[in-house]
N, C-alpha and C. Protein backbone atom coordinates (compact mmCIF):
# COMPACT_ATOMS: atom_id res chain seq x y z
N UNK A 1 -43.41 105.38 -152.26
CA UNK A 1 -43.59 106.48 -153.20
C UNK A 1 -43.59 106.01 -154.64
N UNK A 2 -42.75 104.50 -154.85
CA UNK A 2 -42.59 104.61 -156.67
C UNK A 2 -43.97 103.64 -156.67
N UNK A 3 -44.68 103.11 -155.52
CA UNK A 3 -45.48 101.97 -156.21
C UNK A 3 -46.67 102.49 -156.70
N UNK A 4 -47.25 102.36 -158.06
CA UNK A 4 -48.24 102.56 -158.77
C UNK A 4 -49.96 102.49 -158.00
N UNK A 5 -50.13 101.51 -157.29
CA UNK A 5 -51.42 101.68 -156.74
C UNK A 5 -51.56 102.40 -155.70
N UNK A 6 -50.55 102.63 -154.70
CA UNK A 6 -50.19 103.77 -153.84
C UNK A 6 -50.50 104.67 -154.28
N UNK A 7 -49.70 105.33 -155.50
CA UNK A 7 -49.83 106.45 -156.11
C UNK A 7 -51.44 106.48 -156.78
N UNK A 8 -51.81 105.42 -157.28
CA UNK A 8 -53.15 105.89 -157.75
C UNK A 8 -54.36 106.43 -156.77
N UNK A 9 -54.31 105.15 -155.80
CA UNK A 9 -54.77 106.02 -154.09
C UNK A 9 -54.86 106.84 -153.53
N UNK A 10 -53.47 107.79 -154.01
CA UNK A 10 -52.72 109.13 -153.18
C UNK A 10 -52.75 109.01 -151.93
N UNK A 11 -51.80 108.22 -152.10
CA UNK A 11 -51.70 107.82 -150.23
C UNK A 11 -50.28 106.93 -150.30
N UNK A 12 -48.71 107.48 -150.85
CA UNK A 12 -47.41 107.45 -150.37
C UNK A 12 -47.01 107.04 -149.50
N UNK A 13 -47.39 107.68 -147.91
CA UNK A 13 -46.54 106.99 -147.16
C UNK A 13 -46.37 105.51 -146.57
N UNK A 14 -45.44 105.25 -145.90
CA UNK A 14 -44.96 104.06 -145.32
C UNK A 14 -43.74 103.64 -146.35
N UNK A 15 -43.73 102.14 -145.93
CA UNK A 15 -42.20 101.67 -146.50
C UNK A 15 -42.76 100.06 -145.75
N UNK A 16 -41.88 99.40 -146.56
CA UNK A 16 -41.67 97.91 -146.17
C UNK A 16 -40.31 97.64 -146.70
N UNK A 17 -39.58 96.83 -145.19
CA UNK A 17 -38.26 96.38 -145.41
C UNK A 17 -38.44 95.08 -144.84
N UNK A 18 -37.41 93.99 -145.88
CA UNK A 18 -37.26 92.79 -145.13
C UNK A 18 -36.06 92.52 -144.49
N UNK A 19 -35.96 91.55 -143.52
CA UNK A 19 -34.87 91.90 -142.74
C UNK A 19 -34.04 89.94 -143.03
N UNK A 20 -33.63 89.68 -143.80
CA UNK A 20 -33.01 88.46 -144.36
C UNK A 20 -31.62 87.86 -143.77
N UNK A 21 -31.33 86.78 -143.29
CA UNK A 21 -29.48 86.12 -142.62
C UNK A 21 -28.95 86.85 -143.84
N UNK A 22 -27.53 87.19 -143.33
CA UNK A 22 -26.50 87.74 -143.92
C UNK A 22 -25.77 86.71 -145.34
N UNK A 23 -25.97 85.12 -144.19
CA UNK A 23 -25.53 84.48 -145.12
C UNK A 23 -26.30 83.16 -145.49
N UNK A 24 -26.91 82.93 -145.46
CA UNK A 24 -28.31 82.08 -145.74
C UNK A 24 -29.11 82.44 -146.44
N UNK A 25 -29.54 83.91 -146.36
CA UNK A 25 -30.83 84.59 -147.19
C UNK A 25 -31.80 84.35 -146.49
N UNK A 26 -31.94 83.57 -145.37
CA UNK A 26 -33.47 82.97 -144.84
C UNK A 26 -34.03 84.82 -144.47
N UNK A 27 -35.56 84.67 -144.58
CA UNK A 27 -35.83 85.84 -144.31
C UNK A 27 -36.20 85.77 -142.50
N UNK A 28 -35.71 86.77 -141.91
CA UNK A 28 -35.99 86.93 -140.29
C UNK A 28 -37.26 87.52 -139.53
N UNK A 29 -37.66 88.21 -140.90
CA UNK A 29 -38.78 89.16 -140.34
C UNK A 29 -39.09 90.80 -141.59
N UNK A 30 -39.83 91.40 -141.62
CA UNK A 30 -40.40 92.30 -142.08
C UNK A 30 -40.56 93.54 -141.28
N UNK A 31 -40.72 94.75 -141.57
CA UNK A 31 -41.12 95.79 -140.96
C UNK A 31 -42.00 96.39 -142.37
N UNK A 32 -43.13 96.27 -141.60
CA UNK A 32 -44.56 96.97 -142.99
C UNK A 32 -45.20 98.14 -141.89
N UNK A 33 -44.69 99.42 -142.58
CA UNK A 33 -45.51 100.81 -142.10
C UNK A 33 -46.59 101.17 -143.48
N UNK A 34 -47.40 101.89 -142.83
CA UNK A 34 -48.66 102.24 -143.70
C UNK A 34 -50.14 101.73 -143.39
N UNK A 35 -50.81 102.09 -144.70
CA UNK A 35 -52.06 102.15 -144.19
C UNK A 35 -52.31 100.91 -144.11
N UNK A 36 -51.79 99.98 -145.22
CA UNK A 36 -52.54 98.92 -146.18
C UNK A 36 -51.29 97.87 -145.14
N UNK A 37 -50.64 97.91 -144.23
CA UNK A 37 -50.12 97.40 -143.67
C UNK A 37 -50.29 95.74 -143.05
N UNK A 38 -51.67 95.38 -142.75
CA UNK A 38 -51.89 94.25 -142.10
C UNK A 38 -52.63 93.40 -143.35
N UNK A 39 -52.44 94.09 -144.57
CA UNK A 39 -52.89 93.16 -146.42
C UNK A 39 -51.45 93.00 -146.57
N UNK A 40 -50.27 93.37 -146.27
CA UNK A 40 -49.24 92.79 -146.81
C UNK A 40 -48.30 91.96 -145.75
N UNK A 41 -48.81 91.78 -144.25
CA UNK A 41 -47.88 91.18 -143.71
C UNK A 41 -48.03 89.73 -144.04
N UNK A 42 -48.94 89.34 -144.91
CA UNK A 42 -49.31 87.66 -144.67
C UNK A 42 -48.47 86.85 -145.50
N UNK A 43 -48.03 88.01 -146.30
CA UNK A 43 -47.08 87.43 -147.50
C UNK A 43 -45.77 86.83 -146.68
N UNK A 44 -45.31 87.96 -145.89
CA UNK A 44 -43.79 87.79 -145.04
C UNK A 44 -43.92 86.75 -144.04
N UNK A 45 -45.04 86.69 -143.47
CA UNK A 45 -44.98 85.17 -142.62
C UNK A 45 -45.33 84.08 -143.05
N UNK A 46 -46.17 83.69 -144.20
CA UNK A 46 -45.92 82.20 -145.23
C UNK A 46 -44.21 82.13 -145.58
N UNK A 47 -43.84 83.32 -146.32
CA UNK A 47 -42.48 83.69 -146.42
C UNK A 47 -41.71 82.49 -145.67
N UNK A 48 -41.79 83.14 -144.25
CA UNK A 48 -41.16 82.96 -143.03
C UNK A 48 -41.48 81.28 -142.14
N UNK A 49 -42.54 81.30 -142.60
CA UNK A 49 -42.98 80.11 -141.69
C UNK A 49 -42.46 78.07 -142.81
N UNK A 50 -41.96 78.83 -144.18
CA UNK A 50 -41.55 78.18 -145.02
C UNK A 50 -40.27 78.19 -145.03
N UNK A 51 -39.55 79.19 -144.59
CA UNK A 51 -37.98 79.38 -144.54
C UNK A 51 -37.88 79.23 -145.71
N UNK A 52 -38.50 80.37 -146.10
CA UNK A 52 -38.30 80.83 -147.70
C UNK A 52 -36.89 81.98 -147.62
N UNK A 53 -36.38 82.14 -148.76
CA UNK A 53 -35.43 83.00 -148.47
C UNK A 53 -35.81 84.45 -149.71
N UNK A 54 -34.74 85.53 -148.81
CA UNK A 54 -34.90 86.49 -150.05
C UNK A 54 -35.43 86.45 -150.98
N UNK A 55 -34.55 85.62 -152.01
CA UNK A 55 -34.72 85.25 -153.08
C UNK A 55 -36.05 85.06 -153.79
N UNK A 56 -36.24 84.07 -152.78
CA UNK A 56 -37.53 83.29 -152.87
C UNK A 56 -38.23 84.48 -153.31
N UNK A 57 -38.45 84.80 -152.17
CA UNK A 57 -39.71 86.40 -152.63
C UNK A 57 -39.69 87.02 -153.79
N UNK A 58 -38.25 87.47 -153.83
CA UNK A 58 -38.20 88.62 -155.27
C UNK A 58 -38.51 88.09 -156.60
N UNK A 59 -38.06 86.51 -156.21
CA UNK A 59 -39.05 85.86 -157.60
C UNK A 59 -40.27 85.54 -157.82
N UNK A 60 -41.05 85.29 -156.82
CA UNK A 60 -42.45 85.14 -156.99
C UNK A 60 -42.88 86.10 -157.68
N UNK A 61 -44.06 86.24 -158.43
CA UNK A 61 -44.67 86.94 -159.60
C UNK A 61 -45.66 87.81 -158.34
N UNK A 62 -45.58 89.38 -158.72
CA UNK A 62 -46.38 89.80 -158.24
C UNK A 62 -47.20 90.85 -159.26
N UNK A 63 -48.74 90.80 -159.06
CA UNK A 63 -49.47 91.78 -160.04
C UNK A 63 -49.25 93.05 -159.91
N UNK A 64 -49.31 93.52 -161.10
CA UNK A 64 -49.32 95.28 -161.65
C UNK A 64 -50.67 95.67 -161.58
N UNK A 65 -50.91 96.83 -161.18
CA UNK A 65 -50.41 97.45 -160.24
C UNK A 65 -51.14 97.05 -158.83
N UNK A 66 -50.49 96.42 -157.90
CA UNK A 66 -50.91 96.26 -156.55
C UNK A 66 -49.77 96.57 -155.62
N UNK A 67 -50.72 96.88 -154.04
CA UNK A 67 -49.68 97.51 -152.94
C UNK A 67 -48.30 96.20 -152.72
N UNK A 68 -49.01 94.80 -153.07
CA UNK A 68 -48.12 93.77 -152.62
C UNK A 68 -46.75 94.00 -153.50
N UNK A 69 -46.90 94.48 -154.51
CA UNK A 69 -45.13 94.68 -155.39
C UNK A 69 -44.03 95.37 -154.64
N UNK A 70 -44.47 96.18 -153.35
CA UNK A 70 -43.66 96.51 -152.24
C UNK A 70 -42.90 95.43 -152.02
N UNK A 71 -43.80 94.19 -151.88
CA UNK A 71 -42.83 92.54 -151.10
C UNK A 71 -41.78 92.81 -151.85
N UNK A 72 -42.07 92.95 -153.39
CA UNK A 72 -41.35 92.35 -154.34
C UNK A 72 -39.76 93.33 -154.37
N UNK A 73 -39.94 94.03 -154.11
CA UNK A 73 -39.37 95.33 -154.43
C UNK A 73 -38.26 95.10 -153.13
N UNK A 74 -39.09 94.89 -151.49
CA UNK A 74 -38.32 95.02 -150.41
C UNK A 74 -37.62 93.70 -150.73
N UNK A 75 -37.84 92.35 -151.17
CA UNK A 75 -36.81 91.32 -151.28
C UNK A 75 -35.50 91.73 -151.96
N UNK A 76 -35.95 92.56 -153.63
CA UNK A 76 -34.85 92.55 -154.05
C UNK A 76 -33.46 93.81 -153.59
N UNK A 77 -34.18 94.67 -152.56
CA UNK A 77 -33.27 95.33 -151.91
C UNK A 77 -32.59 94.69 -150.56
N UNK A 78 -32.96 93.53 -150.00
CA UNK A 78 -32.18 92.99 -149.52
C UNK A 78 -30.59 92.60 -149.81
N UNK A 79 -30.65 92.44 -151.38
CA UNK A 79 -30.02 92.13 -152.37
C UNK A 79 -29.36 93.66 -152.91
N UNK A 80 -29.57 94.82 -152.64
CA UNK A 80 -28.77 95.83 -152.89
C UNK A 80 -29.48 95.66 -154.79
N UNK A 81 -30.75 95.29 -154.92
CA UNK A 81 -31.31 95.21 -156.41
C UNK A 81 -32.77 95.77 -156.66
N UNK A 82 -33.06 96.84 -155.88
CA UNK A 82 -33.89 97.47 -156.13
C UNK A 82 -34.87 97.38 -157.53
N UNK A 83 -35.59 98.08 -158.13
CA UNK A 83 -35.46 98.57 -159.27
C UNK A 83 -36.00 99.99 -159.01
N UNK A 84 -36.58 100.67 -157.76
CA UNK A 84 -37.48 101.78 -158.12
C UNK A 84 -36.61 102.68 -157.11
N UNK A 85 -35.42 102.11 -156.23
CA UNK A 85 -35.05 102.97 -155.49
C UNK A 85 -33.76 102.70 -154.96
């Protein structure tokens, strides 16, 4: 709902959550609902196949306004650091 190209689309629903070790940060996996769903899983399995962690993600630079700032957004709520929700 807060991401900007979504909204310019008019097309809201779905959600993406990452699912990260408790105490490692390694990321485990993703859950991507929506339309635009199979344009953002490729991010979470380079992610993954790098044993990249949380972190990792929420820092990578992602462009304004695109659906991928979801990644950005679901890393830093792993982290209880949202910014839009």
């Amino acid at each position: 709902m807060a991401n900007g190209r979504a909204l310019g689309q008019g097309d809201t629903t779905g959600f993406v959550k990452v699912l990260a070790h408790a105490e490692t940060d390694q990321i485990l996996g993703a859950h991507i609902i929506g339309t635009n769903a199979s344009e953002l899983i490729a991010e979470a399995v380079v992610a993954m196949e790098f044993g990249a962690s949380s972190e990792d993600l929420a820092r990578t630079a992602h462009a304004h306004p695109t659906l991928s700032e979801v990644m950005h957004e679901a890393a830093l709520a792993v982290d209880k650091r949202s910014l839009h929700f």
